[in-house]
N, C-alpha and C. Protein backbone atom coordinates (compact mmCIF):
# COMPACT_ATOMS: atom_id res chain seq x y z
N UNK A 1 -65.44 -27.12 56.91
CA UNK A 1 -64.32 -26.54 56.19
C UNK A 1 -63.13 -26.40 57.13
N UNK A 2 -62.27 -27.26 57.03
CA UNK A 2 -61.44 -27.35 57.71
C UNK A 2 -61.23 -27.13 59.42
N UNK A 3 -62.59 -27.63 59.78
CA UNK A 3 -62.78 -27.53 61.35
C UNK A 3 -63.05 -26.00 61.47
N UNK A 4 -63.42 -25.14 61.09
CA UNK A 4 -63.10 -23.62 61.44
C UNK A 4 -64.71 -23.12 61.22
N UNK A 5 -64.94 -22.73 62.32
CA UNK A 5 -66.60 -22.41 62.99
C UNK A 5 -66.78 -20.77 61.80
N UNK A 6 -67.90 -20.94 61.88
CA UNK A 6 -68.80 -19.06 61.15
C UNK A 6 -67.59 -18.05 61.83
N UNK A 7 -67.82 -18.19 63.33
CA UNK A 7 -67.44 -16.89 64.57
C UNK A 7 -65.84 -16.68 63.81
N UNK A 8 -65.48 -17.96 63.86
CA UNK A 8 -63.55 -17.38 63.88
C UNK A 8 -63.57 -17.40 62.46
N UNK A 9 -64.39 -17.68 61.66
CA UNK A 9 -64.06 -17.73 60.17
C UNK A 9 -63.96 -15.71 60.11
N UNK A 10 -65.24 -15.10 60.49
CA UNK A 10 -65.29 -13.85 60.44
C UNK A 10 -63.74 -13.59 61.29
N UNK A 11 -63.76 -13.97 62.02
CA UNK A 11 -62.67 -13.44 63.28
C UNK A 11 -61.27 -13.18 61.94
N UNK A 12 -61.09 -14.59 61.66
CA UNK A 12 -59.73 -14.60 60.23
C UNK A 12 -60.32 -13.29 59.14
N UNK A 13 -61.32 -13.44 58.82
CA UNK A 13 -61.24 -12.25 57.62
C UNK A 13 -61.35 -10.68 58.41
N UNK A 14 -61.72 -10.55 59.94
CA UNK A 14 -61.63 -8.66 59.91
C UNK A 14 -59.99 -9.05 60.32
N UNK A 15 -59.08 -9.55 60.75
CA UNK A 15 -57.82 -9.78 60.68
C UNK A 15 -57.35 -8.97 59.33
N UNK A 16 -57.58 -10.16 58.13
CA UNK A 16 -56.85 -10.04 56.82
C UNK A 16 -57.21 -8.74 56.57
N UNK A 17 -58.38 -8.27 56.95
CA UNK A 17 -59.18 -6.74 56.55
C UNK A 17 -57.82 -5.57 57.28
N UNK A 18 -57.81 -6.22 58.76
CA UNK A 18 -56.86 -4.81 58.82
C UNK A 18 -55.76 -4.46 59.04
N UNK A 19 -55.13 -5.91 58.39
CA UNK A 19 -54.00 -6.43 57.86
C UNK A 19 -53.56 -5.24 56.77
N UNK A 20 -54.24 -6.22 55.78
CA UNK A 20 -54.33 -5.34 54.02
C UNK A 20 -54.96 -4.53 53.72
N UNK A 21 -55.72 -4.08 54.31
CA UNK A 21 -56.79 -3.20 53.76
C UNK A 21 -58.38 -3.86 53.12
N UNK A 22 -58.90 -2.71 52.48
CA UNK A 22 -60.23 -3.42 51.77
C UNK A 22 -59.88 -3.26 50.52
N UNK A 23 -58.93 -2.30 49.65
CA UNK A 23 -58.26 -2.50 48.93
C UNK A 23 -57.32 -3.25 48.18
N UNK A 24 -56.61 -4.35 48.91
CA UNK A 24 -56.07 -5.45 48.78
C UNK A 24 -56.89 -6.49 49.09
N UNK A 25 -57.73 -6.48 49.78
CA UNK A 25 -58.84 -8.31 49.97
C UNK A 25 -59.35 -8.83 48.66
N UNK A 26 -59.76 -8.23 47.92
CA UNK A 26 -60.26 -8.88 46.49
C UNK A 26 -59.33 -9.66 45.61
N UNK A 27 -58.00 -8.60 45.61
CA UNK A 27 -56.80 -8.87 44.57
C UNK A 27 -56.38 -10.42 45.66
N UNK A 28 -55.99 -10.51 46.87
CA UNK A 28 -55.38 -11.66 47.67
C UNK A 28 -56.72 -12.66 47.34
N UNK A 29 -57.99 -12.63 47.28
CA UNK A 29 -58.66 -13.44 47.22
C UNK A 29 -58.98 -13.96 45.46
N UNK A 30 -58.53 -13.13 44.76
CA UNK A 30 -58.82 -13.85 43.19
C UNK A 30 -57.38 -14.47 43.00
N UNK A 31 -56.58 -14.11 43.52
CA UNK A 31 -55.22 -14.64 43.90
C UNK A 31 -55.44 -16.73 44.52
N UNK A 32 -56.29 -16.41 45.39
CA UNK A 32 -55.82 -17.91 46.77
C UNK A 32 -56.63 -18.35 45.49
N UNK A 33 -58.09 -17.78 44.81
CA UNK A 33 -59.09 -18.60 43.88
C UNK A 33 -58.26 -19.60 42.60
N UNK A 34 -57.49 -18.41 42.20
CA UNK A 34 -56.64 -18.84 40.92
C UNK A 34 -55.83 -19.78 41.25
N UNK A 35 -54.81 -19.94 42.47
CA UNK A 35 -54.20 -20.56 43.03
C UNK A 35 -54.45 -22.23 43.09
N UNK A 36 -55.80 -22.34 44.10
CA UNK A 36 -56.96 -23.11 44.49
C UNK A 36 -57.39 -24.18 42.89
N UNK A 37 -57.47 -23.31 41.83
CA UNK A 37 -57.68 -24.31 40.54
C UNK A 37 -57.15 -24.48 40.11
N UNK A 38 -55.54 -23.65 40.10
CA UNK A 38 -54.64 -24.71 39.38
C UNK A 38 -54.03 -25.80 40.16
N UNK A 39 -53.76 -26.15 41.85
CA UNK A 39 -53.90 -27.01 42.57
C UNK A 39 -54.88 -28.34 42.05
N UNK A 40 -56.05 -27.78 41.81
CA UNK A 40 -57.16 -28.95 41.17
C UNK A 40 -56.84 -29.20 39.98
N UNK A 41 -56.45 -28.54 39.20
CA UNK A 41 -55.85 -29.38 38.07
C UNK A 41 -54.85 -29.98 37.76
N UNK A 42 -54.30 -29.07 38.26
CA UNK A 42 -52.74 -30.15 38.28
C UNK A 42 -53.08 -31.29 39.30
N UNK A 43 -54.09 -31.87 40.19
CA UNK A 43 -54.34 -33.04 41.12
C UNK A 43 -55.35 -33.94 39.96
N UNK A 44 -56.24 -33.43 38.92
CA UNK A 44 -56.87 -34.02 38.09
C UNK A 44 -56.06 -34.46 37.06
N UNK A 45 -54.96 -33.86 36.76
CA UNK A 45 -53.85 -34.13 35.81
C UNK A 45 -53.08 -35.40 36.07
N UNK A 46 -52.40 -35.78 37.47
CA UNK A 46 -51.64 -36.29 37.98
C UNK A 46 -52.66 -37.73 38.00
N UNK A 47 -53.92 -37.24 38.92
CA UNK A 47 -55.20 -38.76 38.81
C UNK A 47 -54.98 -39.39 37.05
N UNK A 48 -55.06 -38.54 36.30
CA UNK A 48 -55.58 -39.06 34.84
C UNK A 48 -54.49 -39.23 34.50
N UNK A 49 -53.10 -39.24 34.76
CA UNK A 49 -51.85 -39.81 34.29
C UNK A 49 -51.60 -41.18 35.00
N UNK A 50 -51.88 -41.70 36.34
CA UNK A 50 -51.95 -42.78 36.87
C UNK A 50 -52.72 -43.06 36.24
N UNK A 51 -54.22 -43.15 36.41
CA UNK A 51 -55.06 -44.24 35.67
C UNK A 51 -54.87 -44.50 34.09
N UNK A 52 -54.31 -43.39 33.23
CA UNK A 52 -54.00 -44.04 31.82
C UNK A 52 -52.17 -45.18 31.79
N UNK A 53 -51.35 -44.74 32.84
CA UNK A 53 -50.66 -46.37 32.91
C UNK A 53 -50.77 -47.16 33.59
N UNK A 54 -52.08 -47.13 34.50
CA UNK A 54 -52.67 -48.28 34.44
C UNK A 54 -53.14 -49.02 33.88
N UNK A 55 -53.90 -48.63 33.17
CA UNK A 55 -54.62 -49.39 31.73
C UNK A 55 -54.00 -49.12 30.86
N UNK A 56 -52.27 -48.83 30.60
CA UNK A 56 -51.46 -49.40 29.54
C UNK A 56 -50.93 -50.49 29.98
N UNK A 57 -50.81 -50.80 31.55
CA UNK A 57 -50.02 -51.94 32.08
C UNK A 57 -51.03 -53.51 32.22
N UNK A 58 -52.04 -52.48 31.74
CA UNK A 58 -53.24 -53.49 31.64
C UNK A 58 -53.84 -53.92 33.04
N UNK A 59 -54.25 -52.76 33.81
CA UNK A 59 -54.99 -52.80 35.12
C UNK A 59 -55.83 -51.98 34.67
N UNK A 60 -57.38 -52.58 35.35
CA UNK A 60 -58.33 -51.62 35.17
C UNK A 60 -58.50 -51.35 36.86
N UNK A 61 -59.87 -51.03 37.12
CA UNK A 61 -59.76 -49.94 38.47
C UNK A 61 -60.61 -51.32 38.94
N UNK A 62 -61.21 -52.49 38.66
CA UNK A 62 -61.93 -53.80 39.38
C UNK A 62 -60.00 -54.44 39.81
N UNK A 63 -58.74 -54.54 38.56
CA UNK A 63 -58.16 -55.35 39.23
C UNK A 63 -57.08 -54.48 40.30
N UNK A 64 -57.02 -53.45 40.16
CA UNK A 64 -56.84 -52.21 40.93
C UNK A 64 -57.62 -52.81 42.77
N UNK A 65 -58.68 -52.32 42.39
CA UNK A 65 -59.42 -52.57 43.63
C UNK A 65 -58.84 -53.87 44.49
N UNK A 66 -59.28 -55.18 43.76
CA UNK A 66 -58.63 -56.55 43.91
C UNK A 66 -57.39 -56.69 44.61
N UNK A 67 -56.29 -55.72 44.10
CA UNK A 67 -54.57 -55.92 44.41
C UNK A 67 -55.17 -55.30 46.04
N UNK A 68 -55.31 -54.26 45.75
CA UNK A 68 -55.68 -53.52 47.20
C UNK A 68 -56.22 -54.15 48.00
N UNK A 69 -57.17 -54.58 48.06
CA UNK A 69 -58.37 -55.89 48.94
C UNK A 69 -57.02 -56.86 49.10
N UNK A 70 -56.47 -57.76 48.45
CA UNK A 70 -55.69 -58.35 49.02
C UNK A 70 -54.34 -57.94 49.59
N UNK A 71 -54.09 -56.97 49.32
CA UNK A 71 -53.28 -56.50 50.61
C UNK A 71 -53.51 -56.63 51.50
N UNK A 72 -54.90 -55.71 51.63
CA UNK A 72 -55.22 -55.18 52.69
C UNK A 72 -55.63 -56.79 53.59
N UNK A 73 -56.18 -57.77 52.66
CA UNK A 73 -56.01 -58.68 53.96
C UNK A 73 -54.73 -59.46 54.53
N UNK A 74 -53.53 -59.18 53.02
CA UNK A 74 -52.41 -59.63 53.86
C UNK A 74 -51.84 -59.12 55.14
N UNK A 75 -52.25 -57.82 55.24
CA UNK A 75 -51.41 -57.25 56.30
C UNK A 75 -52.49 -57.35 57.19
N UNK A 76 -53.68 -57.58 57.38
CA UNK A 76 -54.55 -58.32 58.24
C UNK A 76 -53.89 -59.13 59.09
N UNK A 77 -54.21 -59.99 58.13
CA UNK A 77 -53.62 -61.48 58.51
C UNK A 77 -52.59 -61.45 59.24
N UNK A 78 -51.35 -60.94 59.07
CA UNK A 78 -50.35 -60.41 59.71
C UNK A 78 -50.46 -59.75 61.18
N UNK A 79 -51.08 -58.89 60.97
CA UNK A 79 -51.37 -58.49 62.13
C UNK A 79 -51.85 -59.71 63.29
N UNK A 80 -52.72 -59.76 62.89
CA UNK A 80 -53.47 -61.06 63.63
C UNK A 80 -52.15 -62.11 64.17
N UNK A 81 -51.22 -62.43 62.80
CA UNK A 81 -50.41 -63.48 63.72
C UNK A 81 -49.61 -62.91 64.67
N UNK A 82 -48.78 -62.14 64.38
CA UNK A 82 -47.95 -61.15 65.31
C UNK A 82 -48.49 -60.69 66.26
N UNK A 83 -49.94 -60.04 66.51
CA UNK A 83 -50.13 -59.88 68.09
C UNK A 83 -51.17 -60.67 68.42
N UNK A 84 -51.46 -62.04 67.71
CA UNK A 84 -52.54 -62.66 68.50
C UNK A 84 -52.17 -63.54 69.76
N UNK A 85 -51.22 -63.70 69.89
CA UNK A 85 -50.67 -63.98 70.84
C UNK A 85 -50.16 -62.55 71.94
N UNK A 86 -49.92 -61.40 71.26
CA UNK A 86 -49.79 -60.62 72.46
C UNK A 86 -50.68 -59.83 72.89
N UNK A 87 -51.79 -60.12 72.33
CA UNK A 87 -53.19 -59.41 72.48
C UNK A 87 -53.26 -59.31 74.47
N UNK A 88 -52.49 -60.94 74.70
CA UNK A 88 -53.30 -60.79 75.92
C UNK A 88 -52.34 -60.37 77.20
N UNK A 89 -50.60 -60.63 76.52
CA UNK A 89 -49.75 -60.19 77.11
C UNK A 89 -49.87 -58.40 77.56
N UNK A 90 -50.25 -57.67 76.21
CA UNK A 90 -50.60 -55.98 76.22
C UNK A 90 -51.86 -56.06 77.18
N UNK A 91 -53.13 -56.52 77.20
CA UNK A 91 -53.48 -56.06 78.01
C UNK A 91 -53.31 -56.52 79.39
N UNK A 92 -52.33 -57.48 79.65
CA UNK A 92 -51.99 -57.74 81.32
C UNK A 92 -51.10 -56.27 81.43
N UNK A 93 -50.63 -55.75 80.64
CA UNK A 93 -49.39 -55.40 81.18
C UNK A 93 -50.18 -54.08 81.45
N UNK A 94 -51.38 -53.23 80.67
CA UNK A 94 -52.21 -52.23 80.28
C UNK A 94 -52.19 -52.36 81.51
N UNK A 95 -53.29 -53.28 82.08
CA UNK A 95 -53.98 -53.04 83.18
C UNK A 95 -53.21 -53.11 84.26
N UNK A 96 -51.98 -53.53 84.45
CA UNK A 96 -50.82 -53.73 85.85
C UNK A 96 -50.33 -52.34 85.88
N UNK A 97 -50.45 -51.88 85.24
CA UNK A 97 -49.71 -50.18 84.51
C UNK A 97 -50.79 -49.07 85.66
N UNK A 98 -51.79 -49.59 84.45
CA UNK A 98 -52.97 -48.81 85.46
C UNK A 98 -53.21 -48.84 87.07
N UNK A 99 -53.06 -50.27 87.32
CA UNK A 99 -53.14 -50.65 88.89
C UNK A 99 -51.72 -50.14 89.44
N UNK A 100 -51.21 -50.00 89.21
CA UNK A 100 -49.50 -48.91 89.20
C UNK A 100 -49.62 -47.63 89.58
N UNK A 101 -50.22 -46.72 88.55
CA UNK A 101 -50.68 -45.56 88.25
C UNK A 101 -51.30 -45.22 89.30
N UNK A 102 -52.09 -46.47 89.96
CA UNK A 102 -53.57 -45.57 90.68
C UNK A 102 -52.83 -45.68 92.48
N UNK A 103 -51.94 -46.43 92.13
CA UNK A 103 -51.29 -46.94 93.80
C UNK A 103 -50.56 -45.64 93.65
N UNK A 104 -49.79 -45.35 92.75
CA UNK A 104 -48.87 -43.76 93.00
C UNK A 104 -49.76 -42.38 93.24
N UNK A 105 -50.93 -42.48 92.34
CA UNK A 105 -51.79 -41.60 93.01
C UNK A 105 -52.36 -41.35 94.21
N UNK A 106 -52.31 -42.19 94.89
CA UNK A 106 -53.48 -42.81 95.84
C UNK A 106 -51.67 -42.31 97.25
N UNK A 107 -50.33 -42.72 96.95
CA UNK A 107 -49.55 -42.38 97.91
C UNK A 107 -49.54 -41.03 97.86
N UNK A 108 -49.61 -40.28 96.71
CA UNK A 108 -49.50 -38.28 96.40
C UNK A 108 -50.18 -37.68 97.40
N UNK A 109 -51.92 -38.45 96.78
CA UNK A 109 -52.66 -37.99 97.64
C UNK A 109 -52.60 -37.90 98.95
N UNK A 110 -52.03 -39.10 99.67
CA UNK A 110 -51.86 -39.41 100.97
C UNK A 110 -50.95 -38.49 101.17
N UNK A 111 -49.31 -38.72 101.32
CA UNK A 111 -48.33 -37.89 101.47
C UNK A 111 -48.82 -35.84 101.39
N UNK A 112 -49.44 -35.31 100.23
CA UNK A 112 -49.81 -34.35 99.92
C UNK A 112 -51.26 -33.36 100.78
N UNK A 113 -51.86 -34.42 101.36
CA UNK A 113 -52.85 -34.39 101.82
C UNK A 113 -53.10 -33.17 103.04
N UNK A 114 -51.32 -33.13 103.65
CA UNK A 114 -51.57 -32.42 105.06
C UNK A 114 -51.08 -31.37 104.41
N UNK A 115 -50.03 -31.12 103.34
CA UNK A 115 -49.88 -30.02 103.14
C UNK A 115 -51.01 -29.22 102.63
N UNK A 116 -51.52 -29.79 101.16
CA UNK A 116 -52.69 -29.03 101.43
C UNK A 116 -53.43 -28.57 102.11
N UNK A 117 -53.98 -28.65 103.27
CA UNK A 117 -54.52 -28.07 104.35
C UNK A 117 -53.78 -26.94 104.87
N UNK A 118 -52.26 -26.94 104.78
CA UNK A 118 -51.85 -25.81 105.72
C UNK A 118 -51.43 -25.02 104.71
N UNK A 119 -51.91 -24.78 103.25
CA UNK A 119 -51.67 -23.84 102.54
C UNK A 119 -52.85 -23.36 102.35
């Protein structure tokens, strides 16, 4: 549930507890509940208004699927041409970066080396 462990789940509700009271936790919580289902319906509303002009435009959810699948391999495909050729340019440059990186570390350390000691 939204990444959020037992421990801090309690941790959030004695918060809201002494926040609002125990007097107010019920009313805020039939509140977020009520809230919470009309969110779901109005999201079940919105689903069932797309799929009925779909199937006035005369798509069902197989040629639905279909359009999608071929997208999805056009922009594949795409991909592929546009960096298949720089597939190998990115990783020269990755790894010269890195061999970069490790030479500047490697002078810190050196240069840094005596001070550390006399601190």
């Amino acid at each position: 549930m939204f990444g959020i462990g037992g421990g801090e789940l309690v941790f959030i509700l004695f918060i809201v507890l002494m926040l609002f009271g125990s007097d107010k936790v019920p009313e805020i919580a039939r509140t977020m509940g009520k809230a919470m289902a009309q969110l779901k319906n109005a999201t079940n509303d919105i689903k069932s208004e797309i799929h009925k002009g779909a199937e006035a435009n005369g798509l069902d959810h197989n040629s639905l699927t279909s359009i999608t699948g071929n997208i999805n391999a056009q922009i594949n495909e795409a991909k592929t041409n546009l960096l298949g050729d720089n597939a190998n340019l990115t990783s020269n440059l990755l790894g010269d970066t890195a061999t970069e990186i490790d030479k500047v570390k490697e002078d810190i350390d050196t240069i840094s080396g005596p001070v550390k000691r006399h601190l």
